[in-house]
PDB file of N, CA and C in Angstrom:
ATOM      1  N   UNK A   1     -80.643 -65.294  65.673  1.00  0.00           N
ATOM      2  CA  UNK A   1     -81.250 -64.134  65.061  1.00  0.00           C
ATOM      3  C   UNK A   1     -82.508 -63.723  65.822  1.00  0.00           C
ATOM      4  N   UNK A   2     -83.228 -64.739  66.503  1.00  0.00           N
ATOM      5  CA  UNK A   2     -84.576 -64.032  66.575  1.00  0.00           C
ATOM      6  C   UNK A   2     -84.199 -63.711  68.261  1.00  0.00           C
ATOM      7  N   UNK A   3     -82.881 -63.478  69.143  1.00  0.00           N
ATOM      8  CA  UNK A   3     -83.005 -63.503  70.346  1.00  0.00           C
ATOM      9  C   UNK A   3     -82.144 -61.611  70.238  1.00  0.00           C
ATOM     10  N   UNK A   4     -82.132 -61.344  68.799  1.00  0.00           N
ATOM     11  CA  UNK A   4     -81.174 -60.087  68.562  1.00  0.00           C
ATOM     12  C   UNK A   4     -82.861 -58.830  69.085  1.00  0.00           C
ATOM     13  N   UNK A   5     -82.159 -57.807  69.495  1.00  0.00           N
ATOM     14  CA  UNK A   5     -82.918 -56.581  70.176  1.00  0.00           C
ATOM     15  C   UNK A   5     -83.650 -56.512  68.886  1.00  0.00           C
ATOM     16  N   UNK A   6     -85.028 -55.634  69.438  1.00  0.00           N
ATOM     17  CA  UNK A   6     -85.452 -55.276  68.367  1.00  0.00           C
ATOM     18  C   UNK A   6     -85.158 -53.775  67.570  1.00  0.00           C
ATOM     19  N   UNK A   7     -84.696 -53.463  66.615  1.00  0.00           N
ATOM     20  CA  UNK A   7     -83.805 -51.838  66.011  1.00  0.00           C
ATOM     21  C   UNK A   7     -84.568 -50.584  66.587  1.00  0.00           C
ATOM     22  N   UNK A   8     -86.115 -50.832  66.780  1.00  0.00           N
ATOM     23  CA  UNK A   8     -86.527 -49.389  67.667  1.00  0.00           C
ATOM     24  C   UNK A   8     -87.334 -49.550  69.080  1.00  0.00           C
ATOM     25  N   UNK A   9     -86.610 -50.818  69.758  1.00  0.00           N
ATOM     26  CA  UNK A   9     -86.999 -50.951  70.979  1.00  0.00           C
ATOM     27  C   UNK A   9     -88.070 -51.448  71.931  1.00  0.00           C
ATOM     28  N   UNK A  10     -89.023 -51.612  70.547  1.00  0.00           N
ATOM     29  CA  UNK A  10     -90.424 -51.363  71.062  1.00  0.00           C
ATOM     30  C   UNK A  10     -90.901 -53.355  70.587  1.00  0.00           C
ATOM     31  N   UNK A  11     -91.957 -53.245  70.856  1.00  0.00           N
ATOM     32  CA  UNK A  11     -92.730 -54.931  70.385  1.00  0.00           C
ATOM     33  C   UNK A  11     -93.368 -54.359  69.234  1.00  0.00           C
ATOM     34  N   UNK A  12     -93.280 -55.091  68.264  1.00  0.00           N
ATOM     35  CA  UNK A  12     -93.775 -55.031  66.762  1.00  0.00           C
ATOM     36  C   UNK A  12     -95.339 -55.239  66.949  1.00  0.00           C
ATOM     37  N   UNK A  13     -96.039 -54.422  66.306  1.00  0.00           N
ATOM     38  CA  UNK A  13     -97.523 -54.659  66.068  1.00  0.00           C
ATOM     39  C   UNK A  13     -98.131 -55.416  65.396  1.00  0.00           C
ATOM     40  N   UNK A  14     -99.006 -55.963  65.195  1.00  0.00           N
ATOM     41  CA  UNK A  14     -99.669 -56.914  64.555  1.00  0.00           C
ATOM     42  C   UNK A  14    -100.677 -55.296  63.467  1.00  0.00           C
ATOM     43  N   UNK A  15    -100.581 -55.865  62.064  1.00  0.00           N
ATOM     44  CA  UNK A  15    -100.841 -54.833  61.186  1.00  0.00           C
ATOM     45  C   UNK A  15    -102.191 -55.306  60.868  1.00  0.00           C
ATOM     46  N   UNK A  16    -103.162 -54.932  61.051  1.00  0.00           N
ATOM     47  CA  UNK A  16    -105.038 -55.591  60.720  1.00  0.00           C
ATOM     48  C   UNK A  16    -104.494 -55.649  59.317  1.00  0.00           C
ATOM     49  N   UNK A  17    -105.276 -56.635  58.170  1.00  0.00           N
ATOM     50  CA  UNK A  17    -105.827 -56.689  57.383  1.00  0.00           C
ATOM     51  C   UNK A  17    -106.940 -56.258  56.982  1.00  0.00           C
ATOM     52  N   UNK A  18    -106.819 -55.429  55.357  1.00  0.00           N
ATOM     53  CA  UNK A  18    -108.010 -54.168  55.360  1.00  0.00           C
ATOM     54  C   UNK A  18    -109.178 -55.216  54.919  1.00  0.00           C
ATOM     55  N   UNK A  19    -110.803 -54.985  55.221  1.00  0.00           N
ATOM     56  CA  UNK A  19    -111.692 -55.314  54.430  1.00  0.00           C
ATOM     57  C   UNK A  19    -112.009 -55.458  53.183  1.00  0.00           C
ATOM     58  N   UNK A  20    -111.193 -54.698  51.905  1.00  0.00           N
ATOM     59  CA  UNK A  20    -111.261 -54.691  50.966  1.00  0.00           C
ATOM     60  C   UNK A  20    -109.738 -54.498  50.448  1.00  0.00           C
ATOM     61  N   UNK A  21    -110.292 -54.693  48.813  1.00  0.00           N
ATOM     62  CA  UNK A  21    -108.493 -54.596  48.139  1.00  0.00           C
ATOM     63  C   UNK A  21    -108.864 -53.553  47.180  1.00  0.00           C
ATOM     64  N   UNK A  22    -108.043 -52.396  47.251  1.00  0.00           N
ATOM     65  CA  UNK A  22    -108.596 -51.401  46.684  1.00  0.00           C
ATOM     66  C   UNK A  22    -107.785 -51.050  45.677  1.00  0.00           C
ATOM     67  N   UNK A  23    -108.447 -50.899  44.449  1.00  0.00           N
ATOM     68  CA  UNK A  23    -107.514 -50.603  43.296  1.00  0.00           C
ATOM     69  C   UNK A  23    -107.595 -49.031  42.664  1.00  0.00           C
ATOM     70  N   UNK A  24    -106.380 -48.797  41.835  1.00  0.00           N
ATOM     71  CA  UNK A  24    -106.902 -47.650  40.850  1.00  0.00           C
ATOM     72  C   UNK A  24    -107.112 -47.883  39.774  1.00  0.00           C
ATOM     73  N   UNK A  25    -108.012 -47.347  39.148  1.00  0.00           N
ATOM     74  CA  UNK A  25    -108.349 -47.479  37.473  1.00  0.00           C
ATOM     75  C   UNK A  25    -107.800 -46.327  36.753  1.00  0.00           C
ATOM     76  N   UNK A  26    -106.874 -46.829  35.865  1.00  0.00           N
ATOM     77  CA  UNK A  26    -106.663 -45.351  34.914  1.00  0.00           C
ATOM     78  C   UNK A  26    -106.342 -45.465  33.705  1.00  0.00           C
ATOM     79  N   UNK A  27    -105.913 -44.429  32.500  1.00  0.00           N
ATOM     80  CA  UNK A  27    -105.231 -44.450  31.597  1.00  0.00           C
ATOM     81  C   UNK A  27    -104.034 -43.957  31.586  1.00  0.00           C
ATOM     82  N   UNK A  28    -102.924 -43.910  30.720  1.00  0.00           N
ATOM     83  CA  UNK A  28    -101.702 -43.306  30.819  1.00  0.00           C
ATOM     84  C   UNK A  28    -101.826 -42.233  29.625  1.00  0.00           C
ATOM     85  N   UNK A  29    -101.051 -41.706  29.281  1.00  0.00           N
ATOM     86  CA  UNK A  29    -101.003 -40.778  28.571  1.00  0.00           C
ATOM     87  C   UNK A  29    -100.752 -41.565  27.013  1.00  0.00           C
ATOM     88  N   UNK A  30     -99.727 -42.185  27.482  1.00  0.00           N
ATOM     89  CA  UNK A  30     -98.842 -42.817  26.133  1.00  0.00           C
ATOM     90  C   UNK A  30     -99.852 -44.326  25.785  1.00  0.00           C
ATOM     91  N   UNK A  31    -100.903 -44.943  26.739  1.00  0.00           N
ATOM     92  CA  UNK A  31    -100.989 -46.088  26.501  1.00  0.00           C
ATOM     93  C   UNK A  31    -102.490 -46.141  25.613  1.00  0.00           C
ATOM     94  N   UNK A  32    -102.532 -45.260  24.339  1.00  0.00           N
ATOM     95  CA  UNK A  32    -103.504 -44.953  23.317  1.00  0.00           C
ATOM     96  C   UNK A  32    -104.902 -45.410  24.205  1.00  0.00           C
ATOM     97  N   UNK A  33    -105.381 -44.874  25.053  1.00  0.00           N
ATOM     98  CA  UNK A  33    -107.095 -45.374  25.415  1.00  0.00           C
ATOM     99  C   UNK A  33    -107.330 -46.296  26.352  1.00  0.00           C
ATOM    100  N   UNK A  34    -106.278 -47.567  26.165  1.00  0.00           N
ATOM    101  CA  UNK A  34    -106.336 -48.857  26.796  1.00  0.00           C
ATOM    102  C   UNK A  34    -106.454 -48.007  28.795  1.00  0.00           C
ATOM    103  N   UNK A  35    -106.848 -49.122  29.553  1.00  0.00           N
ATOM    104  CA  UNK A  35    -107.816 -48.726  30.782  1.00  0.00           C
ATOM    105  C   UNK A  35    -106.654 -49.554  31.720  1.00  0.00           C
ATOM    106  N   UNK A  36    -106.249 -49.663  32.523  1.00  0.00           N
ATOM    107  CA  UNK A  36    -105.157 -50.114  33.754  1.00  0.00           C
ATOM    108  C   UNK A  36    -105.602 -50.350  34.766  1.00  0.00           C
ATOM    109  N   UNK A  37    -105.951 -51.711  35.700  1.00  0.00           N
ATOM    110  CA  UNK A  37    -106.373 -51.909  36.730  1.00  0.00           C
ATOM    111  C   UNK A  37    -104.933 -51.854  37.743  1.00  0.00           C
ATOM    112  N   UNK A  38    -104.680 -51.211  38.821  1.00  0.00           N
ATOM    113  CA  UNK A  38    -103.618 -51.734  39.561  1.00  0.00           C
ATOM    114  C   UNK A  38    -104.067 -51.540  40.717  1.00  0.00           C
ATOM    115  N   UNK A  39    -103.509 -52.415  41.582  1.00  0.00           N
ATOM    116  CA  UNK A  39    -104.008 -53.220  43.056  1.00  0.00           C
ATOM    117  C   UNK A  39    -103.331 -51.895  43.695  1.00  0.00           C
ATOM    118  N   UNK A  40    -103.626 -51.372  44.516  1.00  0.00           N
ATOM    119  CA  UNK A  40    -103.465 -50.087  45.553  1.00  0.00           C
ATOM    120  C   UNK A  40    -102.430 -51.050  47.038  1.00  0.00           C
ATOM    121  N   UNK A  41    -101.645 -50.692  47.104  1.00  0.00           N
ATOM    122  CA  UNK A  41    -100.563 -51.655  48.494  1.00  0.00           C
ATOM    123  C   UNK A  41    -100.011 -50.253  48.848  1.00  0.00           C
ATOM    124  N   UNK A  42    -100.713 -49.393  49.043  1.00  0.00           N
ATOM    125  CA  UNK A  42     -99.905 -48.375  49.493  1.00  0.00           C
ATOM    126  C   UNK A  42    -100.596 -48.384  51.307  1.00  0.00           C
ATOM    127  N   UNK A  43     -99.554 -48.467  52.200  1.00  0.00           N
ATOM    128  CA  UNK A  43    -100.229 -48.792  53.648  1.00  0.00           C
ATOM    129  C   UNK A  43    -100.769 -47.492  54.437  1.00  0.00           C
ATOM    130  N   UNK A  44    -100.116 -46.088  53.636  1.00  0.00           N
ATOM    131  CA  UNK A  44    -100.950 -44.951  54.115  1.00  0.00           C
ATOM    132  C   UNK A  44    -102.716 -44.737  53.525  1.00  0.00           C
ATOM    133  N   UNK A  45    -103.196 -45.757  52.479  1.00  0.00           N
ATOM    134  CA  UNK A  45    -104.346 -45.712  52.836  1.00  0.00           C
ATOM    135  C   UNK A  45    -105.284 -47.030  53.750  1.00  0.00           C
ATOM    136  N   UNK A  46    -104.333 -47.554  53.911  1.00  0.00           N
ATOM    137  CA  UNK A  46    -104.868 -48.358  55.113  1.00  0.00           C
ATOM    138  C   UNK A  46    -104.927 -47.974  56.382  1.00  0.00           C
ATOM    139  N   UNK A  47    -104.151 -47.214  56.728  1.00  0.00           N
ATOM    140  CA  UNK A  47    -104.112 -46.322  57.683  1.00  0.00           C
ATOM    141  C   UNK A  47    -105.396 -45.336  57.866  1.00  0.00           C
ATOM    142  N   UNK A  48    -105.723 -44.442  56.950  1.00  0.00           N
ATOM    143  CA  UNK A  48    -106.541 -43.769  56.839  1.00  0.00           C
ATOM    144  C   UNK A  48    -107.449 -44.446  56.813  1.00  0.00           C
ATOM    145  N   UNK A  49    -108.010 -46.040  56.502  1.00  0.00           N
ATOM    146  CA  UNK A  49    -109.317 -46.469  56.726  1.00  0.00           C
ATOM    147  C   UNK A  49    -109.859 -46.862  57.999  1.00  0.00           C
ATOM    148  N   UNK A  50    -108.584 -47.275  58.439  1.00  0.00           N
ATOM    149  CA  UNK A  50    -108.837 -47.842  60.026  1.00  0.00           C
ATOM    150  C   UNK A  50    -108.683 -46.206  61.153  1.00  0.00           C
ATOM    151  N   UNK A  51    -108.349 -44.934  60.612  1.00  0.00           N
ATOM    152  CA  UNK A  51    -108.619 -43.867  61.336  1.00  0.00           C
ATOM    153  C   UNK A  51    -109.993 -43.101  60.905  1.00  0.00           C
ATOM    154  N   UNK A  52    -110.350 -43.748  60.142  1.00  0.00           N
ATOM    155  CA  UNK A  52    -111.682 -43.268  59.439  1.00  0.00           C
ATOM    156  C   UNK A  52    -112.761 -44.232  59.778  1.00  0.00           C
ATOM    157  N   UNK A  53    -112.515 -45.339  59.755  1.00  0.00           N
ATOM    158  CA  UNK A  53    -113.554 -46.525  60.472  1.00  0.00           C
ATOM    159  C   UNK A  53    -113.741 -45.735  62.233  1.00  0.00           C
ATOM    160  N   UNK A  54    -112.695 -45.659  62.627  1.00  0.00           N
ATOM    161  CA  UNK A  54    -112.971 -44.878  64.046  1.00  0.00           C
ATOM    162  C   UNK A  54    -113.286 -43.993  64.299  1.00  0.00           C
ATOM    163  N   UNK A  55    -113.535 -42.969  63.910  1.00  0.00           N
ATOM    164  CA  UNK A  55    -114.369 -41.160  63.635  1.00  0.00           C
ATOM    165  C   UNK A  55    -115.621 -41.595  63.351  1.00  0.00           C
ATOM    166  N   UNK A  56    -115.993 -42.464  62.230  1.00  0.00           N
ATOM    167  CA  UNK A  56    -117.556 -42.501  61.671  1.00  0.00           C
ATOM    168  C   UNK A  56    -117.789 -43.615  62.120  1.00  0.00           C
ATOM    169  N   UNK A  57    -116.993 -45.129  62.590  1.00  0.00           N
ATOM    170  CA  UNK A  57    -117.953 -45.720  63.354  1.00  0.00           C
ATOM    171  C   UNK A  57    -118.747 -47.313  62.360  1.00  0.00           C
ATOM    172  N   UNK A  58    -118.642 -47.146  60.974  1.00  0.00           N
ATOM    173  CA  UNK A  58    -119.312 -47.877  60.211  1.00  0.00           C
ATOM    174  C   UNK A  58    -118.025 -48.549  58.741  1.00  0.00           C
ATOM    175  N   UNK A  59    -118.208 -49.381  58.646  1.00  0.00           N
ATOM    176  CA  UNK A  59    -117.296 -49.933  57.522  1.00  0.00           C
ATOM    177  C   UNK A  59    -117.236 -49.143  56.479  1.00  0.00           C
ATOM    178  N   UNK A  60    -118.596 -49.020  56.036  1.00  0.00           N
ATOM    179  CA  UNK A  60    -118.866 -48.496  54.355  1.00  0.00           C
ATOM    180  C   UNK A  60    -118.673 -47.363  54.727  1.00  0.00           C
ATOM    181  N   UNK A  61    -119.084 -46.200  55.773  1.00  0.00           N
ATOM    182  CA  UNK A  61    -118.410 -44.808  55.749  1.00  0.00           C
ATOM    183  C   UNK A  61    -117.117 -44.550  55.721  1.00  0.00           C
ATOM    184  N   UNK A  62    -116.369 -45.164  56.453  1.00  0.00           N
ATOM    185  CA  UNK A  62    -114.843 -45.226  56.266  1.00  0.00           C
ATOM    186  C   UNK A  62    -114.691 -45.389  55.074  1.00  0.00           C
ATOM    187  N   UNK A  63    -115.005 -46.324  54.268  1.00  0.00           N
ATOM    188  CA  UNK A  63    -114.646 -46.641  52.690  1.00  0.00           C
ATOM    189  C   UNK A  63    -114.455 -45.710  51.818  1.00  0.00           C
ATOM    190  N   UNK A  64    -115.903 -45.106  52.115  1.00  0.00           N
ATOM    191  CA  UNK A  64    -116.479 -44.400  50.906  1.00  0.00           C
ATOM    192  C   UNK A  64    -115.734 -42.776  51.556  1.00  0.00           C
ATOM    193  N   UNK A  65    -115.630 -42.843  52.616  1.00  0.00           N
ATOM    194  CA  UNK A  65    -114.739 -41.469  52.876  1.00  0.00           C
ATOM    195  C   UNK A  65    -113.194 -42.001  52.225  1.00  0.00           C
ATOM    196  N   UNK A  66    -112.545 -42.640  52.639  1.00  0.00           N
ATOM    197  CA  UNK A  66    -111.162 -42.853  52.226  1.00  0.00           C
ATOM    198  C   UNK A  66    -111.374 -43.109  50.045  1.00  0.00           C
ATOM    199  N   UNK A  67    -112.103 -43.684  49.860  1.00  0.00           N
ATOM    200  CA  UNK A  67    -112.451 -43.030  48.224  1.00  0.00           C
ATOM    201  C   UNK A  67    -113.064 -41.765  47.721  1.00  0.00           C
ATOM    202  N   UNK A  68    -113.474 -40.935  48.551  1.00  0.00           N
ATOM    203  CA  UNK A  68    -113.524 -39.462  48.406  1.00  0.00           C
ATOM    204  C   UNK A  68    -112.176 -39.286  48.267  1.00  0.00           C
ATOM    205  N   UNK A  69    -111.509 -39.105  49.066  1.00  0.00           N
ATOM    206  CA  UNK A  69    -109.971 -38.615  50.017  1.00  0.00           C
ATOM    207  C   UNK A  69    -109.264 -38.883  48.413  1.00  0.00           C
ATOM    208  N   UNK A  70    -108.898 -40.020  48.052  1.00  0.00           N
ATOM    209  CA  UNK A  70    -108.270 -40.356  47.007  1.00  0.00           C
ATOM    210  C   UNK A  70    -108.822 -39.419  45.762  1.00  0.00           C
ATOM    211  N   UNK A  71    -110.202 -39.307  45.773  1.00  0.00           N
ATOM    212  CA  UNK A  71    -110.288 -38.866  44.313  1.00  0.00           C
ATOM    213  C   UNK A  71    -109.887 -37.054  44.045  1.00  0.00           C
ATOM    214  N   UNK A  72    -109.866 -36.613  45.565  1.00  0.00           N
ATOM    215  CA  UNK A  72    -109.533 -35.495  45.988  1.00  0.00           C
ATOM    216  C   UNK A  72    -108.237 -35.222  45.426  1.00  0.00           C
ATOM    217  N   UNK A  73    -107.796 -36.204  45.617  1.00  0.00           N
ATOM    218  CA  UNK A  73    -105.476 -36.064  45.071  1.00  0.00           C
ATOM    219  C   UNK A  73    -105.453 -36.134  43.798  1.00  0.00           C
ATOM    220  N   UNK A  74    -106.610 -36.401  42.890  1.00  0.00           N
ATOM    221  CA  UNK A  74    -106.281 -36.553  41.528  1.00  0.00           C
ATOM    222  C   UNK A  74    -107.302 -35.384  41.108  1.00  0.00           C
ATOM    223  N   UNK A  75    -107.641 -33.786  41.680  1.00  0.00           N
ATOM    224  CA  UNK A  75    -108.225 -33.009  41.308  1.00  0.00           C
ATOM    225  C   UNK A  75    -107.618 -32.725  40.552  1.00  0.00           C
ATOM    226  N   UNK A  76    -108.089 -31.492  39.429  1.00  0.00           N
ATOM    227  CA  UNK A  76    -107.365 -30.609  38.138  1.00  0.00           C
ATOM    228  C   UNK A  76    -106.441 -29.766  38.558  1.00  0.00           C
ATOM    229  N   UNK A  77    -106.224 -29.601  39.987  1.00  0.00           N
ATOM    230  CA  UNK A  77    -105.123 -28.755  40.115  1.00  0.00           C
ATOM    231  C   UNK A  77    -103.935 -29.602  41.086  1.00  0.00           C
ATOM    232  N   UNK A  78    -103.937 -30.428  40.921  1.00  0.00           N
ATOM    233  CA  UNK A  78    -103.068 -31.810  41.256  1.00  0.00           C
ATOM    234  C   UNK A  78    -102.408 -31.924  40.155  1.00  0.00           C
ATOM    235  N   UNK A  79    -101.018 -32.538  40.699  1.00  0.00           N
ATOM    236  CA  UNK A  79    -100.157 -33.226  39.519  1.00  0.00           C
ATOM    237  C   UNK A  79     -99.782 -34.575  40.349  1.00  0.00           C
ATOM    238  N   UNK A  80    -100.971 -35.695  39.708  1.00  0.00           N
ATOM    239  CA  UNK A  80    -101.168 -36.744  40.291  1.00  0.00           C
ATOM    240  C   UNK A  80    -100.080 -37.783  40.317  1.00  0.00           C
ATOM    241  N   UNK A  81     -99.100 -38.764  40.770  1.00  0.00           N
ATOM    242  CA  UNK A  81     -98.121 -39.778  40.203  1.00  0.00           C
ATOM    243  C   UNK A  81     -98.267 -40.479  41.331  1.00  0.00           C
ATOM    244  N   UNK A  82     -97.843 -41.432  40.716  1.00  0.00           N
ATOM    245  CA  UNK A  82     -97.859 -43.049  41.514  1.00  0.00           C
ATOM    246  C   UNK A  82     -96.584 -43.393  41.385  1.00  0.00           C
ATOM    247  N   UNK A  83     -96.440 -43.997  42.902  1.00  0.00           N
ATOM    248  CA  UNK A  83     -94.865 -44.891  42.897  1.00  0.00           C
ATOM    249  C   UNK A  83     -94.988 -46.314  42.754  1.00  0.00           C
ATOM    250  N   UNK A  84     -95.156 -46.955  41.527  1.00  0.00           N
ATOM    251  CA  UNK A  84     -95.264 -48.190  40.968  1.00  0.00           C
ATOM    252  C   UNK A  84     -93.922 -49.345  41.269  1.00  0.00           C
ATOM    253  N   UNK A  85     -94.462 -50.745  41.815  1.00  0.00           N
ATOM    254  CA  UNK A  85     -93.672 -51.902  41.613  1.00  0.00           C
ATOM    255  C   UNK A  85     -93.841 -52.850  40.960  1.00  0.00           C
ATOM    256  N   UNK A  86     -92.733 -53.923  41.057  1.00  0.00           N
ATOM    257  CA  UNK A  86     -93.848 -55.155  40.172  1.00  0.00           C
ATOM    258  C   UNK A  86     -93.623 -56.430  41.611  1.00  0.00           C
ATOM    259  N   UNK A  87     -94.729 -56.866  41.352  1.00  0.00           N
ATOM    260  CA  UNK A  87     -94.804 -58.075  42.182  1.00  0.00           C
ATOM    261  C   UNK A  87     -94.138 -59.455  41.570  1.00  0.00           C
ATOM    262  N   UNK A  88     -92.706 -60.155  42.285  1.00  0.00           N
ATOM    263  CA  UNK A  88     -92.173 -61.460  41.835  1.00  0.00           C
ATOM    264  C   UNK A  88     -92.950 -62.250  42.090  1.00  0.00           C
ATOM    265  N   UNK A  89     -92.565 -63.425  40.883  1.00  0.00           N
ATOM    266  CA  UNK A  89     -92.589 -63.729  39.621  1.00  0.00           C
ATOM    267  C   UNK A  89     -93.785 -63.306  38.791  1.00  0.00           C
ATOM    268  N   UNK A  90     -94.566 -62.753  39.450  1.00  0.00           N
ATOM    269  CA  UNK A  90     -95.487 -62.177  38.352  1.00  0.00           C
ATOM    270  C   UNK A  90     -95.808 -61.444  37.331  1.00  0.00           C
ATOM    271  N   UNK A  91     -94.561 -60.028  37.519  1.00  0.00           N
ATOM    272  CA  UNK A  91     -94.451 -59.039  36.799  1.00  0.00           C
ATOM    273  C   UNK A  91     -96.023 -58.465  36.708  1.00  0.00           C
ATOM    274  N   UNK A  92     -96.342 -58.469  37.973  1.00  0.00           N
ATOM    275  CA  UNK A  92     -97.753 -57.771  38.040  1.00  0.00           C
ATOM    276  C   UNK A  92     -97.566 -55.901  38.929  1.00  0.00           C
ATOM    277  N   UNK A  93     -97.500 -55.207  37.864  1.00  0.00           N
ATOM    278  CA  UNK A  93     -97.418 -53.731  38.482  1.00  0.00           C
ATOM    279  C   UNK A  93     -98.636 -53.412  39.335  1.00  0.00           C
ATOM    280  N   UNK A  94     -98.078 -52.532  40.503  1.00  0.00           N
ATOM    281  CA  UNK A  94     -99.019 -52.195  42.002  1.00  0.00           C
ATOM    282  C   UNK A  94     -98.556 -51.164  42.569  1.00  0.00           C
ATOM    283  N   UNK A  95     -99.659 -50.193  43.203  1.00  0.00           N
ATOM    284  CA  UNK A  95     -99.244 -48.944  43.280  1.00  0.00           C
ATOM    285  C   UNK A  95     -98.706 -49.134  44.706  1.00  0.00           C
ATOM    286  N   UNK A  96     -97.357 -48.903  44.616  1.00  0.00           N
ATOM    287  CA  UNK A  96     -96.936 -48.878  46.118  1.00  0.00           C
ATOM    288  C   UNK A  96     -97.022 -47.222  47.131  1.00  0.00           C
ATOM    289  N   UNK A  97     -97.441 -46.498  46.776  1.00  0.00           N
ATOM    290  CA  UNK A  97     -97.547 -45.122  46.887  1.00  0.00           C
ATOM    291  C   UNK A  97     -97.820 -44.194  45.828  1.00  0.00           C
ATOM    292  N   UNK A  98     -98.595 -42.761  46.568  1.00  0.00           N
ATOM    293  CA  UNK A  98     -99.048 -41.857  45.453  1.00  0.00           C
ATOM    294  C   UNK A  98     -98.472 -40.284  46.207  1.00  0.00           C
ATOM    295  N   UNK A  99     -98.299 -39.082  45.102  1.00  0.00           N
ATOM    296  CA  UNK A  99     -97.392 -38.504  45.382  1.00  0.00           C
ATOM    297  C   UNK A  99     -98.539 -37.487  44.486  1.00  0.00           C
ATOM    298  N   UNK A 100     -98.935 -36.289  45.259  1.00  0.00           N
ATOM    299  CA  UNK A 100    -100.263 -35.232  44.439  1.00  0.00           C
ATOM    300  C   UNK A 100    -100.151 -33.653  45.159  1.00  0.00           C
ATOM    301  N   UNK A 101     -98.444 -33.030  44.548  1.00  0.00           N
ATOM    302  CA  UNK A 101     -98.212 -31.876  44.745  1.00  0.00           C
ATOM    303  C   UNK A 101     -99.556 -30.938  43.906  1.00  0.00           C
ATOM    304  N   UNK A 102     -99.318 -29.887  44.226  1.00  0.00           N
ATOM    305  CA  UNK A 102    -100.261 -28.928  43.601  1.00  0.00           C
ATOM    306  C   UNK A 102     -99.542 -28.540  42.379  1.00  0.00           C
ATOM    307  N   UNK A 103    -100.249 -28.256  41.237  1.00  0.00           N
ATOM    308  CA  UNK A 103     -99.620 -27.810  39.781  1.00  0.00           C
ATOM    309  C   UNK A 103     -99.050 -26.775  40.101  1.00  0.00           C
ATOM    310  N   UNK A 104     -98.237 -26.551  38.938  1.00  0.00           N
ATOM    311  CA  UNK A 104     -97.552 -25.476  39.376  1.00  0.00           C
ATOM    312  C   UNK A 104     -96.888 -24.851  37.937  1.00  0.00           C
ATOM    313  N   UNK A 105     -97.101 -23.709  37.399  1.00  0.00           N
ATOM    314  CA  UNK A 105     -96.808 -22.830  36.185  1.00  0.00           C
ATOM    315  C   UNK A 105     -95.290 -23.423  35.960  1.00  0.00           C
ATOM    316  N   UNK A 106     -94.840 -23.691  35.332  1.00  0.00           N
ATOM    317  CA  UNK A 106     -93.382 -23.598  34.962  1.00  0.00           C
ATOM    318  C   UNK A 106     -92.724 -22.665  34.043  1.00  0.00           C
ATOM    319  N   UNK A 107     -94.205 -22.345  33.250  1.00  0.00           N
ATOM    320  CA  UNK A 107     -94.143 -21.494  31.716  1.00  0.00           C
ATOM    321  C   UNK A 107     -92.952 -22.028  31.337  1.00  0.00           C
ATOM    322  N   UNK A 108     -92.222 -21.422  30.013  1.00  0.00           N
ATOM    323  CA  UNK A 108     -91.794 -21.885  28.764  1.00  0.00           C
ATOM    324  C   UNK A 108     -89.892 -21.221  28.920  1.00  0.00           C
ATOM    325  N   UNK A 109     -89.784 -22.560  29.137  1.00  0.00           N
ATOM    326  CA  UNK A 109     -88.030 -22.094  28.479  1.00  0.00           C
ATOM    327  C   UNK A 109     -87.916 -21.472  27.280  1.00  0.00           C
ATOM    328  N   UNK A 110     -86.705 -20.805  27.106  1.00  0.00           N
ATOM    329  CA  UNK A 110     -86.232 -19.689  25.737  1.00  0.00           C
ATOM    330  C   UNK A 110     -85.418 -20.807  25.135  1.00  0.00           C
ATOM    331  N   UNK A 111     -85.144 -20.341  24.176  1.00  0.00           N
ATOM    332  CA  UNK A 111     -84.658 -20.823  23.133  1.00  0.00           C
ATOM    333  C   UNK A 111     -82.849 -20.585  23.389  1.00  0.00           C
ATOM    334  N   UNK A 112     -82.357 -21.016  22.875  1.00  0.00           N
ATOM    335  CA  UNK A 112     -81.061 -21.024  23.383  1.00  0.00           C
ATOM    336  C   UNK A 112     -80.128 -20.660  22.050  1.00  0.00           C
TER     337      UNK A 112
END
């Protein structure tokens, strides 16, 4: 197995590990008040920290820009959602991706 080609040709990268573990805090609609910590594993914002560490140059600017960036996708004219997993055996839910089209009118079906 390990002498088989590699599927896109190339040598696999070594992926940095981010400085921090970054979570979201929220409520749900349905979950009466109660507050939701979930661990953020989505690798497009790891991406964005390590292209943002390189523009500004400093740890905490990258940070604190890539937590701007995020809070940006959950503006009032966002329709914010998360693509949620659970981690085995833990049954610990984690946002594996986030998904923040612009709202959009649907107005009101008729009655039939």
């Amino acid at each position: 197995m390990l002498a088989q080609a590699n599927l896109f040709g190339e040598e696999l990268k070594e992926i940095k590990k981010l400085p921090f573990a970054g979570r979201y805090v929220f409520e749900c609609e349905d979950s009466a008040g109660s507050v939701h910590r979930a661990m953020n594993e989505d690798w497009e914002i790891g991406v964005l920290y390590w292209k943002e560490l390189e523009r500004l140059g400093s740890p905490n600017a990258a940070a604190e820009s890539v937590r701007k960036k995020c809070l940006q996708m959950t503006a009032a004219d966002r329709d914010f959602r998360f693509f949620m997993g659970t981690v085995f055996p833990y049954n610990t839910w984690i946002v594996l991706g986030v998904f923040w089209p612009a709202k959009e009118d649907q107005g009101r079906l008729g009655t039939w």
